[in-house]
PDB file of N, CA and C in Angstrom:
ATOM      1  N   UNK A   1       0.852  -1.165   0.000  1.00  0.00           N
ATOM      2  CA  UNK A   1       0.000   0.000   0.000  1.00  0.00           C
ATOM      3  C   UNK A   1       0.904   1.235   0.000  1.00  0.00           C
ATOM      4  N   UNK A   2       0.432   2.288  -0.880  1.00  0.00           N
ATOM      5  CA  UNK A   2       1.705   3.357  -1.116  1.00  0.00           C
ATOM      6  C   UNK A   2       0.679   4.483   0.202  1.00  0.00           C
ATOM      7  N   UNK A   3       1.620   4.935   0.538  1.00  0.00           N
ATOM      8  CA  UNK A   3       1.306   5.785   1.834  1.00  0.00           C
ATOM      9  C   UNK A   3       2.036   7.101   1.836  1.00  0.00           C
ATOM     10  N   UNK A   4       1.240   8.342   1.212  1.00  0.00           N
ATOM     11  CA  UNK A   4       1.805   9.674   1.029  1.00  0.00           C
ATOM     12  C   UNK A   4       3.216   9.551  -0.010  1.00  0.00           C
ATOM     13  N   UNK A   5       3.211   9.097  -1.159  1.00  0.00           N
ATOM     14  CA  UNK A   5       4.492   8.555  -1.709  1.00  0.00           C
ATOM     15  C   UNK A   5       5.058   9.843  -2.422  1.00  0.00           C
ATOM     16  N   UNK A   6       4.672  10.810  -2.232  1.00  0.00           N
ATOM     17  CA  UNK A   6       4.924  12.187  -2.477  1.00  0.00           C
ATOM     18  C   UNK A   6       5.547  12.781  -1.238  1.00  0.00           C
ATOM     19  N   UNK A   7       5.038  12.745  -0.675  1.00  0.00           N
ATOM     20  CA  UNK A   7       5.866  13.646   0.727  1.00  0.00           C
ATOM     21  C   UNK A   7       7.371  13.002   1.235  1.00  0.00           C
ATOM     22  N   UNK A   8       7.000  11.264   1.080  1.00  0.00           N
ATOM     23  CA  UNK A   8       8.283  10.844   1.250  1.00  0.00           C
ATOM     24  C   UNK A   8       9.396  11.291   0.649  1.00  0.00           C
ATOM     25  N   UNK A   9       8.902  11.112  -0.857  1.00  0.00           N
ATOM     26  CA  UNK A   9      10.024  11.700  -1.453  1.00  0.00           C
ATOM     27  C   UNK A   9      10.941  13.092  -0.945  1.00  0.00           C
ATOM     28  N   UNK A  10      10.434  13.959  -0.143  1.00  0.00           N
ATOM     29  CA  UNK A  10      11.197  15.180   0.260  1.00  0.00           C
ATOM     30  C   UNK A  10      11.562  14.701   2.005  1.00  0.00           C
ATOM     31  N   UNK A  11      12.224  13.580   1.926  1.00  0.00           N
ATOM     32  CA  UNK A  11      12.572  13.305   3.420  1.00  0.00           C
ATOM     33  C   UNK A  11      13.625  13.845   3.756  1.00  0.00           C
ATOM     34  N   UNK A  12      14.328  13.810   3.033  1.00  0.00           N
ATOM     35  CA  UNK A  12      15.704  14.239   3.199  1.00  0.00           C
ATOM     36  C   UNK A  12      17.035  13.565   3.188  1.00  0.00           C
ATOM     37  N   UNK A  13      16.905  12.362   3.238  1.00  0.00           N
ATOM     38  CA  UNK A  13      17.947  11.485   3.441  1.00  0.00           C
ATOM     39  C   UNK A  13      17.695  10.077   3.379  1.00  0.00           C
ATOM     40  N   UNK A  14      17.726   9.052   3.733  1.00  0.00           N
ATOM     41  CA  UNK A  14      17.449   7.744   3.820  1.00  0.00           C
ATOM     42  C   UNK A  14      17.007   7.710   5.217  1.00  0.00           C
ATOM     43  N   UNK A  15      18.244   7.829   6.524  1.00  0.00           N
ATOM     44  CA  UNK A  15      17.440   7.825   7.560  1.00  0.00           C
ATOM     45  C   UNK A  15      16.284   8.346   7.776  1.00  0.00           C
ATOM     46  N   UNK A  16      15.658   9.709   7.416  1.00  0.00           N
ATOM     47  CA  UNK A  16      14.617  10.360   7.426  1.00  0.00           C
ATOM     48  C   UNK A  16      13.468  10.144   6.801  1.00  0.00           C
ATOM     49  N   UNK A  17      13.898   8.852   5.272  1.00  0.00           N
ATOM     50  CA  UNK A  17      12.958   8.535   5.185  1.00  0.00           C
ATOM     51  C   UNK A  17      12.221   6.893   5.822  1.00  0.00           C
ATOM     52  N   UNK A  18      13.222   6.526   6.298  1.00  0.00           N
ATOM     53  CA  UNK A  18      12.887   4.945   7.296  1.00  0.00           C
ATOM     54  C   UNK A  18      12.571   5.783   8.574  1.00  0.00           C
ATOM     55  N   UNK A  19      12.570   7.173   9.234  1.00  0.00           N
ATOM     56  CA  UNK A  19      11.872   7.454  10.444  1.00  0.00           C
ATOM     57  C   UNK A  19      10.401   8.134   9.470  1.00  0.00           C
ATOM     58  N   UNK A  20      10.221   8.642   8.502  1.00  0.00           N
ATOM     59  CA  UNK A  20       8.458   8.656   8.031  1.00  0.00           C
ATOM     60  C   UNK A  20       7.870   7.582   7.205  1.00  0.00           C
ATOM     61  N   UNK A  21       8.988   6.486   7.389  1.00  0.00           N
ATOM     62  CA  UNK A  21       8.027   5.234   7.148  1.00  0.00           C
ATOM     63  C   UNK A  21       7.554   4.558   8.357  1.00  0.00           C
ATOM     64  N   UNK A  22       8.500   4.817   9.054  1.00  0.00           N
ATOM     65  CA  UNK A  22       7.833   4.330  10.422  1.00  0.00           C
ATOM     66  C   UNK A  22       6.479   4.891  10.980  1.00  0.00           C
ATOM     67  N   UNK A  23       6.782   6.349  10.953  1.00  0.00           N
ATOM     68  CA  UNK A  23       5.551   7.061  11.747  1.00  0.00           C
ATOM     69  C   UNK A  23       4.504   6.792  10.782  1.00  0.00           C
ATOM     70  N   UNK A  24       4.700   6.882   9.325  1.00  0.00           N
ATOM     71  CA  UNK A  24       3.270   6.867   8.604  1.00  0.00           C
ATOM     72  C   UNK A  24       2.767   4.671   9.034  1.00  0.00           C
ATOM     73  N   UNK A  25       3.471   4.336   9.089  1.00  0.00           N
ATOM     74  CA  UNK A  25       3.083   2.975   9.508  1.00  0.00           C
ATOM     75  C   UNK A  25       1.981   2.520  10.434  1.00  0.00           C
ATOM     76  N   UNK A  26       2.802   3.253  11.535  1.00  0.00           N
ATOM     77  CA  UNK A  26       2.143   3.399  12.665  1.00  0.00           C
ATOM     78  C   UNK A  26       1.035   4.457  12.897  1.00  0.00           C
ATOM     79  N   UNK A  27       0.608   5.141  11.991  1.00  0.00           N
ATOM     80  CA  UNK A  27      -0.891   6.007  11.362  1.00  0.00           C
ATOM     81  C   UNK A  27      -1.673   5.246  10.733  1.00  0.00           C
ATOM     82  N   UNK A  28      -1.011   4.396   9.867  1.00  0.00           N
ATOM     83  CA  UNK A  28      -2.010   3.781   9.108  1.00  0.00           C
ATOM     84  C   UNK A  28      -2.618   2.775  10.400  1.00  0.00           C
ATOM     85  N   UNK A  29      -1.894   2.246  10.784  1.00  0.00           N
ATOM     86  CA  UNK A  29      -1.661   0.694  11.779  1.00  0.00           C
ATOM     87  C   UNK A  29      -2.924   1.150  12.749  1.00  0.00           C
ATOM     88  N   UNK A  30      -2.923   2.542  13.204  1.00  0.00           N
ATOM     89  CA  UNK A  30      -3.937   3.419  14.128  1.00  0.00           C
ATOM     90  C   UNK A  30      -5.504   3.320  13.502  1.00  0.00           C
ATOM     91  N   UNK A  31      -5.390   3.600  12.522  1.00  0.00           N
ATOM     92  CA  UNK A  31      -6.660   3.602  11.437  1.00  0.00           C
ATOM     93  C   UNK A  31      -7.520   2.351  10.868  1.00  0.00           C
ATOM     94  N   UNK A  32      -6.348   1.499  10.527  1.00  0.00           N
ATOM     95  CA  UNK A  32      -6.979   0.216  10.331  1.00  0.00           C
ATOM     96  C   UNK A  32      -7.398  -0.424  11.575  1.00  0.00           C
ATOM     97  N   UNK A  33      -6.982   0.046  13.161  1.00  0.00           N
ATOM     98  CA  UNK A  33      -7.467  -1.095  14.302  1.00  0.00           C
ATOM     99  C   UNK A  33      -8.465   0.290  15.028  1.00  0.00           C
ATOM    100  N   UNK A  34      -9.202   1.383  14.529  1.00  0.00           N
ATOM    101  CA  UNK A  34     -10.180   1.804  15.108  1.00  0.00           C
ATOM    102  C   UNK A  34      -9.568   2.997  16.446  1.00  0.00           C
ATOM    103  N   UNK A  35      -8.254   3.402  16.267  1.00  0.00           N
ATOM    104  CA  UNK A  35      -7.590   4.270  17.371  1.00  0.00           C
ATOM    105  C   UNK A  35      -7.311   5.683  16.553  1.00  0.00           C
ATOM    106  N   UNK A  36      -7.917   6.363  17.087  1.00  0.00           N
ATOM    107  CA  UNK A  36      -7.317   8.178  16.974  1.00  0.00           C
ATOM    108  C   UNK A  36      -6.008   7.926  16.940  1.00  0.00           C
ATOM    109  N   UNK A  37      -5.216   8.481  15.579  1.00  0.00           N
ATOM    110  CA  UNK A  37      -3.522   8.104  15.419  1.00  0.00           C
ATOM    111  C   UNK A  37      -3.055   9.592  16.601  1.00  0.00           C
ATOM    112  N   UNK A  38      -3.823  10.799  16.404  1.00  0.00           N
ATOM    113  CA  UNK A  38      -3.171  11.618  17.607  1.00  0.00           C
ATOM    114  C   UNK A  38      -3.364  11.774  19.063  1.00  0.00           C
ATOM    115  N   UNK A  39      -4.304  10.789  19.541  1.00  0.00           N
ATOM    116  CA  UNK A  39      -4.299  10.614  20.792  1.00  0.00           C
ATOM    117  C   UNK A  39      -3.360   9.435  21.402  1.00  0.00           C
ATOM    118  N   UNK A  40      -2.999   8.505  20.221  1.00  0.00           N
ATOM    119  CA  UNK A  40      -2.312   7.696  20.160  1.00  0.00           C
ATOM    120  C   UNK A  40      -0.964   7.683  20.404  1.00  0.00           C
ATOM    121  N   UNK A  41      -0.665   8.754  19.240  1.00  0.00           N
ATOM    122  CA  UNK A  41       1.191   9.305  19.098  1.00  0.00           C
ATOM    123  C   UNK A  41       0.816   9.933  20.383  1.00  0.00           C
ATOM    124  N   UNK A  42       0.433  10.808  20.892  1.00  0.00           N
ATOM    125  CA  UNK A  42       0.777  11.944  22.172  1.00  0.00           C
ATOM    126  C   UNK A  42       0.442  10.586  23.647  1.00  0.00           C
ATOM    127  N   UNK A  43       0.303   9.892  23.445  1.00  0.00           N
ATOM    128  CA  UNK A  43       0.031   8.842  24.698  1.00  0.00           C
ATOM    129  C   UNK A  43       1.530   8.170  24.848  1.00  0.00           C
ATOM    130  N   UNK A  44       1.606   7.744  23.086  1.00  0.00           N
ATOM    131  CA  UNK A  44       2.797   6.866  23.086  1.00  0.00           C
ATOM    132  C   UNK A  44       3.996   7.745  23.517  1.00  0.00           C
ATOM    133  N   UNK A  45       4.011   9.379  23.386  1.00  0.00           N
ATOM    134  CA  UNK A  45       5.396   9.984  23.550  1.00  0.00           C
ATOM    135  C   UNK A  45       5.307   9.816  24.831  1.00  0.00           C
ATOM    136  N   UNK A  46       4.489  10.146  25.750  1.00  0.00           N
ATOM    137  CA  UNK A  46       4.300  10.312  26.918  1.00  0.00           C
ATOM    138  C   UNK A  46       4.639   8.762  27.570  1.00  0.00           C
ATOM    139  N   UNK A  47       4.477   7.833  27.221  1.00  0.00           N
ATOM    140  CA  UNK A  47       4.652   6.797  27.965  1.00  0.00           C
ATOM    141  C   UNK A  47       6.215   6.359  27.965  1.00  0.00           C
ATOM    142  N   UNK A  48       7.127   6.947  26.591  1.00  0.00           N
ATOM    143  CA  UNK A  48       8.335   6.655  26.344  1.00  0.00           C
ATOM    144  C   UNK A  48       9.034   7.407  27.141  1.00  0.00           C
ATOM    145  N   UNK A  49       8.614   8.767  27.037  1.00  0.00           N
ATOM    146  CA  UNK A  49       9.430   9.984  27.967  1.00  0.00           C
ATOM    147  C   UNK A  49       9.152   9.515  29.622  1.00  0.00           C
ATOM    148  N   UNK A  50       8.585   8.691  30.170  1.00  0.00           N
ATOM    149  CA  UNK A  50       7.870   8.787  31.314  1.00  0.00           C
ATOM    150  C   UNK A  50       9.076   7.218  31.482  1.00  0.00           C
ATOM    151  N   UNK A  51       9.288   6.843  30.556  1.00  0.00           N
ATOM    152  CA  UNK A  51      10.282   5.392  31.327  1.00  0.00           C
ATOM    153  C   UNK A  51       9.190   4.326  30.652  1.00  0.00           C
ATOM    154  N   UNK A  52       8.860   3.711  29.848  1.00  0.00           N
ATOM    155  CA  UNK A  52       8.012   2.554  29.677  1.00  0.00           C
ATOM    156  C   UNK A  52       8.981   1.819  29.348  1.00  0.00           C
ATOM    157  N   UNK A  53       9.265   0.567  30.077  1.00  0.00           N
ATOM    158  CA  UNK A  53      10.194  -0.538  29.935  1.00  0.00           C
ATOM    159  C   UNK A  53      10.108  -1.055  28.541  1.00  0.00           C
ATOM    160  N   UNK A  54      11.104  -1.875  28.296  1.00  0.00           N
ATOM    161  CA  UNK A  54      11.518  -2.002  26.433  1.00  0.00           C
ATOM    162  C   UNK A  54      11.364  -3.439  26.251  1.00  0.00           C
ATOM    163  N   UNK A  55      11.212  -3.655  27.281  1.00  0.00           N
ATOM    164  CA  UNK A  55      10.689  -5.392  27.433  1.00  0.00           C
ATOM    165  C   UNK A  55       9.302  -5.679  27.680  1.00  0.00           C
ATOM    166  N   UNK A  56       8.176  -4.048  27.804  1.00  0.00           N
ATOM    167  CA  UNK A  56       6.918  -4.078  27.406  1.00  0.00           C
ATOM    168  C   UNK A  56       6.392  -3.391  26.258  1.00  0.00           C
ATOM    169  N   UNK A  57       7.111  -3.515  25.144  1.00  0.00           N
ATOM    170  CA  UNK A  57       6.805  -2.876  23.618  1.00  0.00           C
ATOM    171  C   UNK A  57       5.263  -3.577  23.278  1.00  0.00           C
ATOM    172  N   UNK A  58       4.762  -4.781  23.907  1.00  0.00           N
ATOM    173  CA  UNK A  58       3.319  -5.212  22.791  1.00  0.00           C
ATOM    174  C   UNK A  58       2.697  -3.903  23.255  1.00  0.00           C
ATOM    175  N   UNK A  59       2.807  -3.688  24.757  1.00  0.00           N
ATOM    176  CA  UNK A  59       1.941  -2.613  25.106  1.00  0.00           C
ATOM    177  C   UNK A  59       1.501  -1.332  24.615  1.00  0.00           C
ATOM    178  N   UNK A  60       2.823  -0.847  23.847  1.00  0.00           N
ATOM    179  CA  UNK A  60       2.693   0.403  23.199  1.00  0.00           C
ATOM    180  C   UNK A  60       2.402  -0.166  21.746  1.00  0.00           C
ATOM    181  N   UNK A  61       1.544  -0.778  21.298  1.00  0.00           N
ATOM    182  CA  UNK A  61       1.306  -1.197  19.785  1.00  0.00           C
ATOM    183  C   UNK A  61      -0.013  -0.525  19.453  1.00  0.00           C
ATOM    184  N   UNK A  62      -0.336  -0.116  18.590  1.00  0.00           N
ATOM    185  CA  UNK A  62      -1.389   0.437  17.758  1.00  0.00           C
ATOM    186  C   UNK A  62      -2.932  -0.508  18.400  1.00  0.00           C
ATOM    187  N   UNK A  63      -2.394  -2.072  18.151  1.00  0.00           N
ATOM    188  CA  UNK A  63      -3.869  -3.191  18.788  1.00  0.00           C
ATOM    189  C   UNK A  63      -4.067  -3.196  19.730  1.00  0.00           C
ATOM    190  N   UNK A  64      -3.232  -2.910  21.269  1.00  0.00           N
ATOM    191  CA  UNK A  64      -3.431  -2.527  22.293  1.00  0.00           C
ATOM    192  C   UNK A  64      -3.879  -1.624  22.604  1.00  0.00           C
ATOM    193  N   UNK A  65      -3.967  -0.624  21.734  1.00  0.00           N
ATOM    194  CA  UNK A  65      -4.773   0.676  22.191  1.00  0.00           C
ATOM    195  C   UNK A  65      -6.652   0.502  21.617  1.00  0.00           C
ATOM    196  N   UNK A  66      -6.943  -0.278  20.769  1.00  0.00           N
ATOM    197  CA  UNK A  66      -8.145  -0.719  20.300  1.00  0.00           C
ATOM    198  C   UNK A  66      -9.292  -0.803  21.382  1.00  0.00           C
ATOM    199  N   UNK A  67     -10.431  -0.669  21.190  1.00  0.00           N
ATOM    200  CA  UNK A  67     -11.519  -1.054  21.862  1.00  0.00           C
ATOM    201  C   UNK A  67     -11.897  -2.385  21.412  1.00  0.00           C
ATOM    202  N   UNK A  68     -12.165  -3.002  22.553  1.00  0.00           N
ATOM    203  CA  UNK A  68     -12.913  -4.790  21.705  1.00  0.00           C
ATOM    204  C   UNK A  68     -14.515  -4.076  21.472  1.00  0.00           C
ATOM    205  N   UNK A  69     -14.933  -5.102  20.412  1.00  0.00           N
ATOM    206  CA  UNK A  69     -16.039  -4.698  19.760  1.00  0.00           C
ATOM    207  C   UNK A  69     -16.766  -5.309  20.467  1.00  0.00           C
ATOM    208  N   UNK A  70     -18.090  -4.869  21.448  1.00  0.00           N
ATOM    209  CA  UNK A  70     -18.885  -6.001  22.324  1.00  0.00           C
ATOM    210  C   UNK A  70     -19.950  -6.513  20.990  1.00  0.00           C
ATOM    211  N   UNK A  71     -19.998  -7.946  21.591  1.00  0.00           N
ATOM    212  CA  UNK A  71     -20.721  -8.778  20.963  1.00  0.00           C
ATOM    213  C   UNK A  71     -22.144  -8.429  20.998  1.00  0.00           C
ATOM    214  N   UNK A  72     -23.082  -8.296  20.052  1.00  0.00           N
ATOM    215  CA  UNK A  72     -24.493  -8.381  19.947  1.00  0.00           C
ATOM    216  C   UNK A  72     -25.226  -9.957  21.063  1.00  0.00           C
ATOM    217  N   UNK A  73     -25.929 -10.199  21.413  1.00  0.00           N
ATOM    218  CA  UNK A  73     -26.831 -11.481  22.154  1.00  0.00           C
ATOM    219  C   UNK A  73     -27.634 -11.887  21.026  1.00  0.00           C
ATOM    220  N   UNK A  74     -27.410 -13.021  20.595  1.00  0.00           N
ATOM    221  CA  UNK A  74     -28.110 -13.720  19.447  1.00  0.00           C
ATOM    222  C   UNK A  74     -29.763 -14.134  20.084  1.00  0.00           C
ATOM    223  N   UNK A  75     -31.138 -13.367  19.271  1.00  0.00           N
ATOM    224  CA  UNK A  75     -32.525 -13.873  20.559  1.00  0.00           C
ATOM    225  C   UNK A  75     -32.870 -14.787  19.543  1.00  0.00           C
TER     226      UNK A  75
END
């Protein structure tokens, strides 16, 4: 899936453009599992700047931030 393949192009460098493939990743990744990507990014900075251990990364994932969908009762 091409993702802003215009803007990339003005990254600036290679590293710069593997750090806005990352972030656009993790936008899309927000969108497809039902999460606000900017309440998301500003949670995730906050949890990194705050110390979130690196041996709990599932936690900071895009699907962890999801709502489960409650089930309908079949009558």
């Amino acid at each position: 899936m091409a993702l802003n393949r215009k803007n990339a192009l003005f990254a600036g460098s290679d590293g710069g453009a593997e750090n806005w493939a990352i972030v656009a990743s993790l936008i899309e990744t927000c969108k497809i599992n039902g999460v606000n990507p900017q309440a998301y990014m500003s949670d995730l900075l906050t949890k990194i700047v705050d110390g979130h251990l690196a041996s709990k990364l599932d936690e900071l994932m895009p699907w962890a931030y999801a709502q489960p969908v409650a089930l309908k009762d079949v009558a």
